[in-house]
Each structure stands twice: as structure tokens, then as C-alpha cells.
N, C-alpha and C. Protein backbone atom coordinates (compact mmCIF):
# COMPACT_ATOMS: atom_id res chain seq x y z
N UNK A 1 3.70 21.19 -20.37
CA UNK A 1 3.16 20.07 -19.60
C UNK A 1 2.75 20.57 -18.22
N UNK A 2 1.50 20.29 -18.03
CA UNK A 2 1.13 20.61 -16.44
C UNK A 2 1.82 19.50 -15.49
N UNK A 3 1.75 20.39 -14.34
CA UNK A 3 1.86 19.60 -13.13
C UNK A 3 0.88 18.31 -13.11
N UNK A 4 -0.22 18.92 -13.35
CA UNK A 4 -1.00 17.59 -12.80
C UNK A 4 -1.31 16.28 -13.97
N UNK A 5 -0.75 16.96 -15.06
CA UNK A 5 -0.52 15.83 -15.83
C UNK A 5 0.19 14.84 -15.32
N UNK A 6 1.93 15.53 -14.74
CA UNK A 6 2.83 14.52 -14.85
C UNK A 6 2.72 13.77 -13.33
N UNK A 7 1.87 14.22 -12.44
CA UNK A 7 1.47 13.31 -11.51
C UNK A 7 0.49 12.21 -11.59
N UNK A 8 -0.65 12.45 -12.74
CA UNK A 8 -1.45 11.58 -13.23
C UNK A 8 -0.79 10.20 -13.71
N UNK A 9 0.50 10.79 -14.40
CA UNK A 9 0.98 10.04 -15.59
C UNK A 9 1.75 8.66 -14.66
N UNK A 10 2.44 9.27 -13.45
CA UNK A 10 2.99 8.62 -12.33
C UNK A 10 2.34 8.15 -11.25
N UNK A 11 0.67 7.82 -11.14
CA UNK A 11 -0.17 7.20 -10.70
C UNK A 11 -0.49 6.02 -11.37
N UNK A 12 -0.24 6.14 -13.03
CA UNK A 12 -0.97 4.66 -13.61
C UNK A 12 -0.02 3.44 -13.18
N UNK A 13 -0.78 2.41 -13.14
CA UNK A 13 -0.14 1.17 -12.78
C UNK A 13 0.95 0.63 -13.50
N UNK A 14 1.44 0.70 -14.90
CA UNK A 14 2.72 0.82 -15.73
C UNK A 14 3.51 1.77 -15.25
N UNK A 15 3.29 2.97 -14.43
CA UNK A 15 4.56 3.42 -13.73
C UNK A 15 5.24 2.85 -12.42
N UNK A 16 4.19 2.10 -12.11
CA UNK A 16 4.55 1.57 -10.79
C UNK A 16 5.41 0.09 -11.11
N UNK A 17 5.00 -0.54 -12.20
CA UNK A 17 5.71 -1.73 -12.74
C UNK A 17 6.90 -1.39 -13.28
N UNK A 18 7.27 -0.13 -13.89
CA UNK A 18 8.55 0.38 -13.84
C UNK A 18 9.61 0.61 -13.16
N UNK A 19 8.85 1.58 -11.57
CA UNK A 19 9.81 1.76 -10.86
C UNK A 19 10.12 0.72 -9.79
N UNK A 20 9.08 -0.26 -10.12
CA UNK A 20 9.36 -1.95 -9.09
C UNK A 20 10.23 -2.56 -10.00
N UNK A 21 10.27 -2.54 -11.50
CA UNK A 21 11.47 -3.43 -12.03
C UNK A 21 13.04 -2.28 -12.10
N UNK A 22 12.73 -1.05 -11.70
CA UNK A 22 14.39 -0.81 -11.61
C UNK A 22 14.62 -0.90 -10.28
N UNK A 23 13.81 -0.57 -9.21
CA UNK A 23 14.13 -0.73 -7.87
C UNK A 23 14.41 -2.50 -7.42
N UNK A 24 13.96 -3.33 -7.99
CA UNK A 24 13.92 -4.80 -7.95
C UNK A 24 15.73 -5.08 -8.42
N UNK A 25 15.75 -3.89 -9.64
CA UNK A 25 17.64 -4.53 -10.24
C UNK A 25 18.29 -3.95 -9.58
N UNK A 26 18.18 -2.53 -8.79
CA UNK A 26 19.21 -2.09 -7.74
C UNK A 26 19.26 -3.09 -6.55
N UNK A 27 18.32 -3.55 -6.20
CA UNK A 27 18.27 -4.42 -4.95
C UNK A 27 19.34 -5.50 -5.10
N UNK A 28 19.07 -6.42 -6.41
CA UNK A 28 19.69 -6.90 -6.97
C UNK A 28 21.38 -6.71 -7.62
N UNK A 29 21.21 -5.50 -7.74
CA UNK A 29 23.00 -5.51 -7.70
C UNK A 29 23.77 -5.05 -6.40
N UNK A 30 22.92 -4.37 -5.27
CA UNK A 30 23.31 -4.42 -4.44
C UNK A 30 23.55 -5.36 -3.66
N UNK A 31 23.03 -6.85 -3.69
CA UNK A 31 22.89 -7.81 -3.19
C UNK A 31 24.23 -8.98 -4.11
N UNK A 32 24.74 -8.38 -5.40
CA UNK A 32 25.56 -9.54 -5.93
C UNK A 32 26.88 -9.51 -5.04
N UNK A 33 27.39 -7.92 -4.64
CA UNK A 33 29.03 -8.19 -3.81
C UNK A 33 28.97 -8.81 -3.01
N UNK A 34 27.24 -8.86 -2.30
CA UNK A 34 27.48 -9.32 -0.77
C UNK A 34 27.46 -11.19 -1.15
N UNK A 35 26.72 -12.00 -2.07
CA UNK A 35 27.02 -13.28 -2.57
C UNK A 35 28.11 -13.72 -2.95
N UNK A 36 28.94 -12.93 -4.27
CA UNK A 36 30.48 -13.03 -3.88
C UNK A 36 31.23 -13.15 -2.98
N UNK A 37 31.12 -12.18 -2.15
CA UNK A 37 32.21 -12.35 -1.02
C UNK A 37 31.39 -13.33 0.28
N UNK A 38 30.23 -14.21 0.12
CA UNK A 38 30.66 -15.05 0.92
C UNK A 38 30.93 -16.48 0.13
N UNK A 39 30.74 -16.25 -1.52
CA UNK A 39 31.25 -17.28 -2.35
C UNK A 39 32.75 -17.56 -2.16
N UNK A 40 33.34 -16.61 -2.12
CA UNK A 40 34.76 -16.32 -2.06
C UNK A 40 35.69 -16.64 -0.51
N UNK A 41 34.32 -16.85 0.40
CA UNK A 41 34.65 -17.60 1.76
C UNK A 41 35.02 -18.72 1.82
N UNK A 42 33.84 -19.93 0.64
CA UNK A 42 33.93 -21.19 0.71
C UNK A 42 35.76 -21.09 0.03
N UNK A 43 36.25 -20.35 -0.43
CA UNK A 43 37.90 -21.07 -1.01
C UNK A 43 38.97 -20.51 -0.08
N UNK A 44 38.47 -18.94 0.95
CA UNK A 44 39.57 -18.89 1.54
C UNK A 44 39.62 -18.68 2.52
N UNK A 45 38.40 -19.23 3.28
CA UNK A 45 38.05 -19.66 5.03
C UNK A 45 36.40 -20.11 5.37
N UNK A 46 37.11 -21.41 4.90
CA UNK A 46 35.39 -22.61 4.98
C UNK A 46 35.26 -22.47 6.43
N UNK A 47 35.64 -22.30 7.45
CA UNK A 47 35.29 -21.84 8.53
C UNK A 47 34.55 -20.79 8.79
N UNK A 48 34.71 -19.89 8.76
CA UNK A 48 34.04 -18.81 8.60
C UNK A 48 32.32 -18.96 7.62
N UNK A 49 32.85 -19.37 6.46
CA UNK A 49 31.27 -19.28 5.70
C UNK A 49 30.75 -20.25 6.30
N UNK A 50 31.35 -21.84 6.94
CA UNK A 50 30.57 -22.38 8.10
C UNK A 50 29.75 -21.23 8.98
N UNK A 51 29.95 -20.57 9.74
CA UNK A 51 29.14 -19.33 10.51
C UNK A 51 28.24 -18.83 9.87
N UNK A 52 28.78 -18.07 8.42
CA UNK A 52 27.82 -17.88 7.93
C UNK A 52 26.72 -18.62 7.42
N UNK A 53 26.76 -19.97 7.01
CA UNK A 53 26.00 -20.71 6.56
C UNK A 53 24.70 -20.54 7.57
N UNK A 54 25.54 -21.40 9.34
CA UNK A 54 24.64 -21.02 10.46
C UNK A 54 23.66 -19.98 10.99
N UNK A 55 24.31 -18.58 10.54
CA UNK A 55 23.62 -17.90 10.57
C UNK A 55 22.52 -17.36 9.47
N UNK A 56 22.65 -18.05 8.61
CA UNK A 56 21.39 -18.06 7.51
C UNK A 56 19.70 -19.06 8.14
N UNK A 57 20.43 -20.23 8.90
CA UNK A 57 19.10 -20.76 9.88
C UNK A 57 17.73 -19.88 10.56
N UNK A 58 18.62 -18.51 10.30
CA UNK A 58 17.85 -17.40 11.50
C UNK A 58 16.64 -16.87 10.79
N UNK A 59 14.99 -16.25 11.34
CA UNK A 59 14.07 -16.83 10.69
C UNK A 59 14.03 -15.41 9.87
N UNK A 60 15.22 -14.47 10.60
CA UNK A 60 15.12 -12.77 9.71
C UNK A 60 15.63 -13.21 8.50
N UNK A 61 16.81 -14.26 8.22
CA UNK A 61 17.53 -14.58 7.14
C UNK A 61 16.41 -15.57 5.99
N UNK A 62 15.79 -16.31 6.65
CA UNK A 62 14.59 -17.05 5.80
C UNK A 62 13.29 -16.06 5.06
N UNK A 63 13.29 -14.85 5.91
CA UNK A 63 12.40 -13.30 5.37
C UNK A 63 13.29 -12.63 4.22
N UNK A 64 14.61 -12.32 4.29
CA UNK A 64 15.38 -11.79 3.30
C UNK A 64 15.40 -12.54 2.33
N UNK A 65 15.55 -14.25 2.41
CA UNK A 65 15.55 -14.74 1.26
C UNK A 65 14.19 -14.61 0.09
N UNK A 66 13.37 -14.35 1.24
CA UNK A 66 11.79 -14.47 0.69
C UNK A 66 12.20 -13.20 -0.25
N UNK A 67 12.44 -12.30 -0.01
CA UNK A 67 12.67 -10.89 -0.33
C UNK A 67 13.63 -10.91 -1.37
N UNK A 68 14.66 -11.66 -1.59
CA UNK A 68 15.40 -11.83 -3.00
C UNK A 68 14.82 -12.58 -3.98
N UNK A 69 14.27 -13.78 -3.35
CA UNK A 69 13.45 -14.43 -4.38
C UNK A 69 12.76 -13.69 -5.09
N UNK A 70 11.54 -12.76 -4.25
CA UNK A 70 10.67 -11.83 -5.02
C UNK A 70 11.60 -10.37 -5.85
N UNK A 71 12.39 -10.36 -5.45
CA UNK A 71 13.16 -9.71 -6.11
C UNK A 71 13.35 -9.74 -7.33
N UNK A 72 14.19 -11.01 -7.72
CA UNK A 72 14.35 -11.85 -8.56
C UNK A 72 13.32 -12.19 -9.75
N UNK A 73 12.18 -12.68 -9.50
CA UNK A 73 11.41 -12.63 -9.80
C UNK A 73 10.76 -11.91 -11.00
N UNK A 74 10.74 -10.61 -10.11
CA UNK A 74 9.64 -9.55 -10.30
C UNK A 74 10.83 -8.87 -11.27
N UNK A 75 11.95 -8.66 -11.05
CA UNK A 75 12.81 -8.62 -12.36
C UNK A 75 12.53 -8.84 -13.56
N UNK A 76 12.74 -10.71 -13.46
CA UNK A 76 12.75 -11.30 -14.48
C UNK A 76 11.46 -11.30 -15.40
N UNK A 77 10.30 -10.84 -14.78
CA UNK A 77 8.52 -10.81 -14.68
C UNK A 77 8.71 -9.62 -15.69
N UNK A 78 9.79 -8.23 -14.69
CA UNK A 78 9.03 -7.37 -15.18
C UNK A 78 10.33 -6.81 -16.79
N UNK A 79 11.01 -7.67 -16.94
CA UNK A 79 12.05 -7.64 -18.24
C UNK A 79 11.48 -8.09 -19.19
N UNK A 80 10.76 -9.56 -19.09
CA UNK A 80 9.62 -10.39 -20.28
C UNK A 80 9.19 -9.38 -20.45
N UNK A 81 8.38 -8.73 -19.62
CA UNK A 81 7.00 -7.52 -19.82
C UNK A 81 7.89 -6.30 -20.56
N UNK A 82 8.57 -6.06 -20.58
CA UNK A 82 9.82 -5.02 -21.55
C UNK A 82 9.85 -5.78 -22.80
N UNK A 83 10.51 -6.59 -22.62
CA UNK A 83 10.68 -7.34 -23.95
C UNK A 83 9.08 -7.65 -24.63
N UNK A 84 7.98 -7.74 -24.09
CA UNK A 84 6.92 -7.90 -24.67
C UNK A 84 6.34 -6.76 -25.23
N UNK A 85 6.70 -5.35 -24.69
CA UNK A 85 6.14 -4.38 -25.29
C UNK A 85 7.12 -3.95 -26.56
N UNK A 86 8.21 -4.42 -26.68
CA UNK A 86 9.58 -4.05 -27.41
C UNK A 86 8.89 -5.12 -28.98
N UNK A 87 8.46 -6.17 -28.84
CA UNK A 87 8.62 -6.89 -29.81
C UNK A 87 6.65 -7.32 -30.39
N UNK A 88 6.01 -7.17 -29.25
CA UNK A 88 4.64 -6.97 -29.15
C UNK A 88 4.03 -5.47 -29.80
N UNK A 89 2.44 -5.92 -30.12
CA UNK A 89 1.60 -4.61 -30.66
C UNK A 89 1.48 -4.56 -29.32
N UNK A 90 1.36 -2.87 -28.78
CA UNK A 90 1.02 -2.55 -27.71
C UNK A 90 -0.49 -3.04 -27.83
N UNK A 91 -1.19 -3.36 -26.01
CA UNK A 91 -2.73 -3.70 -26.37
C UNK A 91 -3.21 -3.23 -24.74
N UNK A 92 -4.49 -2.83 -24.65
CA UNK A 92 -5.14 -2.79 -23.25
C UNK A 92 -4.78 -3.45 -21.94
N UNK A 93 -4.73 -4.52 -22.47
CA UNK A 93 -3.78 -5.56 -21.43
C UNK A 93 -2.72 -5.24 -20.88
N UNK A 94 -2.02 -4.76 -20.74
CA UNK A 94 -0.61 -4.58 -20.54
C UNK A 94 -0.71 -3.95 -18.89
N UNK A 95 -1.91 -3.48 -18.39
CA UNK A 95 -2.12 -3.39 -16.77
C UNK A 95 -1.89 -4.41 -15.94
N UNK A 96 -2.50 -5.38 -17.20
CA UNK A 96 -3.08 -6.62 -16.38
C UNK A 96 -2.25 -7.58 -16.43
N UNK A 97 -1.23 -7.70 -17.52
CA UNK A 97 -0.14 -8.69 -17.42
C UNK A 97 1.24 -8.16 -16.66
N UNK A 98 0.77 -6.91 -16.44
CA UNK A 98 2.07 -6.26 -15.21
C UNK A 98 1.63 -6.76 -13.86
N UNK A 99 0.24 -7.00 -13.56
CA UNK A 99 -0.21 -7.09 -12.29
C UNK A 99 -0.22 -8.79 -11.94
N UNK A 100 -0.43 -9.65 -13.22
CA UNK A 100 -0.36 -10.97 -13.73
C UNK A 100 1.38 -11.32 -13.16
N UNK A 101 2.27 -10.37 -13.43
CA UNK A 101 3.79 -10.94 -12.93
C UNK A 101 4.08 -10.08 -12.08
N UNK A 102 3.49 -9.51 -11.34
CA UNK A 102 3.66 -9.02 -10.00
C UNK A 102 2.79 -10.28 -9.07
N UNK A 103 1.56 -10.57 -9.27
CA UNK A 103 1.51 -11.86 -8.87
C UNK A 103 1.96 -13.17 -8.65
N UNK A 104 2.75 -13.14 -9.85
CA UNK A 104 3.20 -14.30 -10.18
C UNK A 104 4.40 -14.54 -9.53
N UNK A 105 5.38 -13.29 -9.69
CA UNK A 105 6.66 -12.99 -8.35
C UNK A 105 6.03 -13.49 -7.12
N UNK A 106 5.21 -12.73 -6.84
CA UNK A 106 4.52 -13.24 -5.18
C UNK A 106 4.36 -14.24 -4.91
N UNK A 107 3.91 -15.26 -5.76
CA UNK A 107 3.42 -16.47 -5.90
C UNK A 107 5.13 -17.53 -5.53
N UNK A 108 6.08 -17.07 -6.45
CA UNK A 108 7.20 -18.12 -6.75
C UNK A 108 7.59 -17.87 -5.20
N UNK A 109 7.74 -16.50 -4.97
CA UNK A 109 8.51 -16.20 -3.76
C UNK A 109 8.08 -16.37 -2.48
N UNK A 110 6.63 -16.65 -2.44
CA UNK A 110 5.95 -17.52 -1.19
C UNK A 110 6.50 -18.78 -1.06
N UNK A 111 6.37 -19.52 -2.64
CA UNK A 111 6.59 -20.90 -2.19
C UNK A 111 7.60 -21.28 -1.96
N UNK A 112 8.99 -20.85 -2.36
CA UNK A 112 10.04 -20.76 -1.72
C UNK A 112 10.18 -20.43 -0.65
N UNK A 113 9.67 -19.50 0.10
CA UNK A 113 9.23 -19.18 1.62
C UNK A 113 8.71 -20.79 2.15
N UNK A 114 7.74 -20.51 1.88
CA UNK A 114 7.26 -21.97 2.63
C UNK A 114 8.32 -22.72 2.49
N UNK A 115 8.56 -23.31 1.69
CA UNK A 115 9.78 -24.10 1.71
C UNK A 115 11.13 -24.73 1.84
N UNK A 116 11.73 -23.30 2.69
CA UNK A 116 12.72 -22.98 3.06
C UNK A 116 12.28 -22.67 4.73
N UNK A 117 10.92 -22.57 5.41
CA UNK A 117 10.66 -22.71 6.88
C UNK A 117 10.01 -24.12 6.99
């Protein structure tokens, strides 16, 4: 295998929908301890996750959420799109319905944006 094959191969747009849906689930599991433990506030100092609650008002905290949403998302976008090639005839399309739920992430995770400022 040449070099410049395997850089070609890591230019097409299905590699990039790959390494956005495993980088999307690390984000994502890096992000579950930190929800736990302020789940685990509300039972053993509602005071405290009071603060934290407050400090979720802040407009960096309304950007991060934007940023899990699309997270989230683009996950769940780009797992269908797994499961579609798993159970699907592969077809030409498959650029375009990666780029279709990369949109479509963008899309959910705006309007939750908006909606949360």
C-alpha cells in the first residue's frame, strides 16, 4: 500500500464521518461522570447543585450545551448511518446521507441553542 493511497483514502468524506462519530462518543463519555456527579448533588447537597444550576445561566455554559447537543446528535446521526450500511446495499449516496446528518445534527443543535438563549 502506498503512502499516498492511504492519505487519499483519509481525505474522503466517509472518513471524516467516522472520525466525527468516534470523536462525538469520546466527547460523550467524557461528559457522562461529569452529569453524574452533579446528578448525585441533587441527593447529597441541593445546595451546592443550586450553584451549579446558577452557574449554567452563563452564556459559555448555553455554548457547551449547544456543543453536547450537537454531540449527541451527530452520534446518534452518525450510528443510524452504521446501522444503515450494516443492514443496507451499499449505494453512491452514502456521502450525501453522511453530510444529510451532519446537517441535520447542526440543525437540532441550533435550535436548541436558540432556545435555551
Amino acid at each position: 500500500m502506498s503512502i499516498a493511497r492511504g492519505i487519499t483514502s483519509r481525505a474522503h468524506p466517509l472518513w471524516f464521518a467516522y472520525v466525527l462519530h468516534r470523536l462525538s462518543g469520546l466527547g460523550l463519555a467524557l461528559f457522562l461522570p461529569l452529569h453524574f456527579w452533579v446528578l448525585a448533588l441533587a441527593m447529597t447537597d441541593p445546595a451546592r447543585l443550586d450553584g451549579f444550576l446558577h452557574l449554567t445561566e452563563a452564556g459559555v455554559m448555553k455554548l457547551a450545551e449547544f456543543g453536547l447537543v450537537f454531540l449527541l446528535a451527530v452520534h446518534m446521526f452518525g450510528g443510524l448511518r452504521l446501522m444503515a450500511l450494516e443492514f443496507l446495499p451499499w449505494s453512491p449516496s452514502q456521502k450525501t446521507l453522511a453530510a444529510g446528518a451532519a446537517a441535520l445534527s447542526f440543525l437540532i443543535a441550533a435550535l436548541f441553542f436558540l432556545k435555551a438563549i
